[in-house]
C-alpha atoms as a PDB file:
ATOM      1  CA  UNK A   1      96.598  68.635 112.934  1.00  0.00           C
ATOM      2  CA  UNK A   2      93.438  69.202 110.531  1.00  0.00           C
ATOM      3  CA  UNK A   3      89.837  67.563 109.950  1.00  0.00           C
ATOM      4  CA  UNK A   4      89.882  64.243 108.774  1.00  0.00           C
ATOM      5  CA  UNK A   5      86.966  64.343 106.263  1.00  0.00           C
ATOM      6  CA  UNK A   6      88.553  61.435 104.585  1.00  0.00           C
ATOM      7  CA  UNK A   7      91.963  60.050 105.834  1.00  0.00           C
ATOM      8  CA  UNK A   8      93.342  58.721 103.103  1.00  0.00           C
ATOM      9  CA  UNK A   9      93.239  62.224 101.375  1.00  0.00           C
ATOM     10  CA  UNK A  10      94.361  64.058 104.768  1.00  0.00           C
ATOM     11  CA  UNK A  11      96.934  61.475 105.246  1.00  0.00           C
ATOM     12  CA  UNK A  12      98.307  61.763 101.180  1.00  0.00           C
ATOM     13  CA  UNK A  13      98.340  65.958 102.067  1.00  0.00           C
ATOM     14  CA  UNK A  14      99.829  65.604 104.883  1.00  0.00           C
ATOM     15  CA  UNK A  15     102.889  63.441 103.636  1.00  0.00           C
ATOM     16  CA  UNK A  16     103.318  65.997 101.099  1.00  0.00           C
ATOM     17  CA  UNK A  17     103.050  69.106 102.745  1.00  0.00           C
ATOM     18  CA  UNK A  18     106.077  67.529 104.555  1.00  0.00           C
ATOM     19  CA  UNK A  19     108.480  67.673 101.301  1.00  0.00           C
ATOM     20  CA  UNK A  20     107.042  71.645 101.157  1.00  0.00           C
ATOM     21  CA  UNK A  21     109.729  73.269 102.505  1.00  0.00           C
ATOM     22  CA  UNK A  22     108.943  76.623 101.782  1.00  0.00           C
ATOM     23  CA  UNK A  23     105.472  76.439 103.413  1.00  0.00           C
ATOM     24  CA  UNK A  24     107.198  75.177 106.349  1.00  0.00           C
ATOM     25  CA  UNK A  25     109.442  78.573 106.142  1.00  0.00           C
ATOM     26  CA  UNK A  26     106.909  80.507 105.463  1.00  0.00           C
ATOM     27  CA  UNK A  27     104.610  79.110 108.996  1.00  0.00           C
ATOM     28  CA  UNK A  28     101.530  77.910 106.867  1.00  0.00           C
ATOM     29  CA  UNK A  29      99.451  74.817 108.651  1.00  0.00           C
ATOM     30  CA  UNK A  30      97.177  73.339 106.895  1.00  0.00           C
ATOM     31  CA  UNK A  31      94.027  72.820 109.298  1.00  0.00           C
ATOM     32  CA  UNK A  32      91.260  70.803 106.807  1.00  0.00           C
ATOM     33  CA  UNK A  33      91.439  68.339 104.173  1.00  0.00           C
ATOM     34  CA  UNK A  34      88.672  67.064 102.583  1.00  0.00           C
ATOM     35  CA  UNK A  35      88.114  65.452  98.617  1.00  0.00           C
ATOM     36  CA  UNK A  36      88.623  68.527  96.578  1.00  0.00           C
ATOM     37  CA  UNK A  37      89.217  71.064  99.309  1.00  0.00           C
ATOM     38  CA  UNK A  38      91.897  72.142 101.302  1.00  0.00           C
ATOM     39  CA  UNK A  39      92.434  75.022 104.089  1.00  0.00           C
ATOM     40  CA  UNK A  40      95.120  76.294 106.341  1.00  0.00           C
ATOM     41  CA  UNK A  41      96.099  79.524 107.903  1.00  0.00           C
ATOM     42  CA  UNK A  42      99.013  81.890 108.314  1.00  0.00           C
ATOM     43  CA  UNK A  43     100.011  83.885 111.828  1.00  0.00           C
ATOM     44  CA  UNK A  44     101.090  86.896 110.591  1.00  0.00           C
ATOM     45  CA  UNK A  45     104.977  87.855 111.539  1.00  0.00           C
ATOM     46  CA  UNK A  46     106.810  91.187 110.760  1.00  0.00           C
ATOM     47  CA  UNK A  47     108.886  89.278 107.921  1.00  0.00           C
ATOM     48  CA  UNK A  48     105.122  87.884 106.264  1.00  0.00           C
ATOM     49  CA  UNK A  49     104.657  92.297 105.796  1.00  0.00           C
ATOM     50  CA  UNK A  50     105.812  94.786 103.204  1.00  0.00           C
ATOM     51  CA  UNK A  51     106.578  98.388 103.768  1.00  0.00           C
ATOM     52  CA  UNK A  52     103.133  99.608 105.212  1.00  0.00           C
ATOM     53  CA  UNK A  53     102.488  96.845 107.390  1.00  0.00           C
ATOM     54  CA  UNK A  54     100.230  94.873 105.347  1.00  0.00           C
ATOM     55  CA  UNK A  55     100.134  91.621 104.194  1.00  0.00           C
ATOM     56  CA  UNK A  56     102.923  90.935 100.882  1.00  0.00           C
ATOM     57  CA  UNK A  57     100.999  90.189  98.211  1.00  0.00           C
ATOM     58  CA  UNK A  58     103.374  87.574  96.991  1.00  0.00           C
ATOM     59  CA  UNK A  59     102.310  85.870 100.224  1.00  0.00           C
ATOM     60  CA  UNK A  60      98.477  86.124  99.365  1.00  0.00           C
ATOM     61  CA  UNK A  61      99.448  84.629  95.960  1.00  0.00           C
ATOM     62  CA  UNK A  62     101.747  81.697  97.494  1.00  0.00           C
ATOM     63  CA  UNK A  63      98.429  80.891  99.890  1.00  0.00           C
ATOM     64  CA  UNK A  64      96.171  81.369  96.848  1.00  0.00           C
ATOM     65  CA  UNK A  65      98.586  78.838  95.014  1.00  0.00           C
ATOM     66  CA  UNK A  66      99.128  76.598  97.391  1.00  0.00           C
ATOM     67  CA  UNK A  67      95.639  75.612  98.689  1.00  0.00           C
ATOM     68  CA  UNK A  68      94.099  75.138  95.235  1.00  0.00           C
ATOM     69  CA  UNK A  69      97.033  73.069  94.555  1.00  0.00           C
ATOM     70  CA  UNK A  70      96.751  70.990  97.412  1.00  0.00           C
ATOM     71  CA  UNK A  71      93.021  70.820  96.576  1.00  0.00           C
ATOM     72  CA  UNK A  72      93.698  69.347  93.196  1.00  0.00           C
ATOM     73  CA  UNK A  73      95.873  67.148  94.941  1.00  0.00           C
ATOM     74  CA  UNK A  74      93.363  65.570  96.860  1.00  0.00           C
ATOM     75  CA  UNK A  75      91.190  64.154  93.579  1.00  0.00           C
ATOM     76  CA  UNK A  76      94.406  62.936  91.717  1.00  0.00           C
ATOM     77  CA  UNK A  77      96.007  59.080  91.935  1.00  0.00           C
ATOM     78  CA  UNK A  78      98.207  58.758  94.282  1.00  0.00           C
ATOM     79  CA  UNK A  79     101.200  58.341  91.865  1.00  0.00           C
ATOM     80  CA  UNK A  80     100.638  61.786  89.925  1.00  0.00           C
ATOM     81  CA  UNK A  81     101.169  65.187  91.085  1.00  0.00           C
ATOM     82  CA  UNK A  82      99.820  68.573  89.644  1.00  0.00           C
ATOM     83  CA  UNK A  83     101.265  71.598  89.127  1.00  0.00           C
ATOM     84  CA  UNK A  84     100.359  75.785  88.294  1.00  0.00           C
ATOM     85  CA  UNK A  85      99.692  75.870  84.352  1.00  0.00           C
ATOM     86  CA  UNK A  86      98.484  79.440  85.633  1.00  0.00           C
ATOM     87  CA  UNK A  87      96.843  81.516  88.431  1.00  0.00           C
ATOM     88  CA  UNK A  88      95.256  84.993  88.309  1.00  0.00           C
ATOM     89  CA  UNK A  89      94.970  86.672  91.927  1.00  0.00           C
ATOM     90  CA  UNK A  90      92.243  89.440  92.677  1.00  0.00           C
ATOM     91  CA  UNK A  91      93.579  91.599  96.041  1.00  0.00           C
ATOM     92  CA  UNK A  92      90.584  93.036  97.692  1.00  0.00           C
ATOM     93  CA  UNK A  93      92.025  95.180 100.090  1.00  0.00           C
ATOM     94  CA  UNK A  94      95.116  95.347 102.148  1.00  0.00           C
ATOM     95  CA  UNK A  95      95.368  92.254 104.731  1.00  0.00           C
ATOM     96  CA  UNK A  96      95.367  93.865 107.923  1.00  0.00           C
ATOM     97  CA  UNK A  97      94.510  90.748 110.219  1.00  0.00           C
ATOM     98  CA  UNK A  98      96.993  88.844 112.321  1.00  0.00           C
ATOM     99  CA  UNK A  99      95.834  85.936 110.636  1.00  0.00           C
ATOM    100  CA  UNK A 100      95.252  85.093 107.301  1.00  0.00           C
ATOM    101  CA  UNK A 101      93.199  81.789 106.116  1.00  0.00           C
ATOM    102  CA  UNK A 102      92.842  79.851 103.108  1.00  0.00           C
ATOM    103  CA  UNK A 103      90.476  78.041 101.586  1.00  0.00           C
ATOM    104  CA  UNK A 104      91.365  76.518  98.420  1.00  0.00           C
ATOM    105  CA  UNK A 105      88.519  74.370  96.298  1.00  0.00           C
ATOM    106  CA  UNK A 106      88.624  72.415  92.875  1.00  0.00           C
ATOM    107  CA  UNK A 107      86.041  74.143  90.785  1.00  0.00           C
ATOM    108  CA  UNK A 108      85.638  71.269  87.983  1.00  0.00           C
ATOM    109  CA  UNK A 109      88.282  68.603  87.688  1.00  0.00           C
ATOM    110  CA  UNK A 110      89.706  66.903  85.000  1.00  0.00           C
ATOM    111  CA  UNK A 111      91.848  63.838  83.672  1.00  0.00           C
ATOM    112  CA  UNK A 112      94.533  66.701  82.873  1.00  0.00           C
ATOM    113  CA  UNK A 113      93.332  70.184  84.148  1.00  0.00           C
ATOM    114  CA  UNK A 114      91.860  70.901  87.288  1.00  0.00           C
ATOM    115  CA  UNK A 115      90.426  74.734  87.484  1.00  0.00           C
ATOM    116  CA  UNK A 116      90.336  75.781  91.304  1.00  0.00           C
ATOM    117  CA  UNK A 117      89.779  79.086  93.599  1.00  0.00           C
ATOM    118  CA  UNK A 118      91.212  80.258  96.292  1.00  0.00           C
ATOM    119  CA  UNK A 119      89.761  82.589  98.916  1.00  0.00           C
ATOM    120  CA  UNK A 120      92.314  84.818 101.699  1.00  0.00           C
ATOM    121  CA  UNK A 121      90.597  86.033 104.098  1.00  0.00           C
ATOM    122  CA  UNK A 122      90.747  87.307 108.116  1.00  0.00           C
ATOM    123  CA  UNK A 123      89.165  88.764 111.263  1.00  0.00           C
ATOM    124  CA  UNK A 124      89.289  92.264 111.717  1.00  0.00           C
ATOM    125  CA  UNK A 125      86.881  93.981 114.224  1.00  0.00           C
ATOM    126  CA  UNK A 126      84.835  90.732 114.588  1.00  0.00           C
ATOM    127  CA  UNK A 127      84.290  91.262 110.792  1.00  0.00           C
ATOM    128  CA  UNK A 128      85.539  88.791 108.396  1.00  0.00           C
ATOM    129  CA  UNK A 129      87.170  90.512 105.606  1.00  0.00           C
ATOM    130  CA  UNK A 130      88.182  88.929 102.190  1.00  0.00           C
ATOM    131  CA  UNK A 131      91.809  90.305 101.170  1.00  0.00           C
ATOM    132  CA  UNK A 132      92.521  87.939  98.048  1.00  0.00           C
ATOM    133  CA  UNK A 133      90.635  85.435  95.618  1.00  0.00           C
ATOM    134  CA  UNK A 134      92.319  83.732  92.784  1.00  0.00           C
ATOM    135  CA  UNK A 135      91.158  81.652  89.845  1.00  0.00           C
ATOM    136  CA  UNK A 136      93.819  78.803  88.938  1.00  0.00           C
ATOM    137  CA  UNK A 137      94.534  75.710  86.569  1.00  0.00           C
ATOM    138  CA  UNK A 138      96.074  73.223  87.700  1.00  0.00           C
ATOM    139  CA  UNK A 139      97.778  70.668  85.437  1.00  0.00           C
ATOM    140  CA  UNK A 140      98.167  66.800  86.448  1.00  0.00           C
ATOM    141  CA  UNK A 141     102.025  65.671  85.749  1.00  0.00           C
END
């Protein structure tokens, strides 16, 4: 299902992203887990689009959200969770590609706040083209 830098932290992602039922709606599979990083990717379908064909930017944002999430995840006990205190997305361009990847990091972490980026990005004419990047906080509960 994804690398296996470190079980323990693939295996604690993985058990979660079980109990994420909209990222299961949504088609997002997470394909790396590592201490303080997490990445997955997104086939494009017709309902992931808005008007013009392109990429929804609330679904840039939920992939922005979601990987530096998980990636926060990864460097927390095992019997705390974190959550958005906030998130600020940057589009880049329109996503055109007919699949979008994410690559989520944690940026400094802390006993509380965690402050991650997030990276969407895709293939188009053998070029790789960045669509989104976000800066996020994410709060241990």
């Amino acid at each position: 299902m994804f690398e296996l830098d470190d079980p323990f932290v693939a295996e604690k992602v993985a058990k979660m992203m079980q109990q994420n039922h909209f990222m299961h709606f949504i088609g997002f599979e997470v394909t790396r887990v590592a201490p303080g990083v997490v990445e997955g990717q997104l086939v494009m379908q017709n309902h992931h689009r808005q008007q013009n064909g392109f990429a929804h930017g609330g679904i840039m944002t939920t992939l922005c959200d979601t990987v530096a999430g998980f990636a926060a995840f990864t460097l927390i006990s095992p019997n705390l969770h974190v959550v958005t205190a906030e998130i600020k997305v940057v589009y880049y361009r329109p996503a055109t590609a007919n699949v979008l990847y994410a690559h989520g990091r944690v940026d400094k972490s802390g006993a509380k706040l965690h402050f991650c980026e997030s990276e969407i990005f895709g293939w188009v004419n053998n070029q790789k083209k960045v669509f989104a990047k976000a800066t996020a906080t994410m709060i241990v509960v």
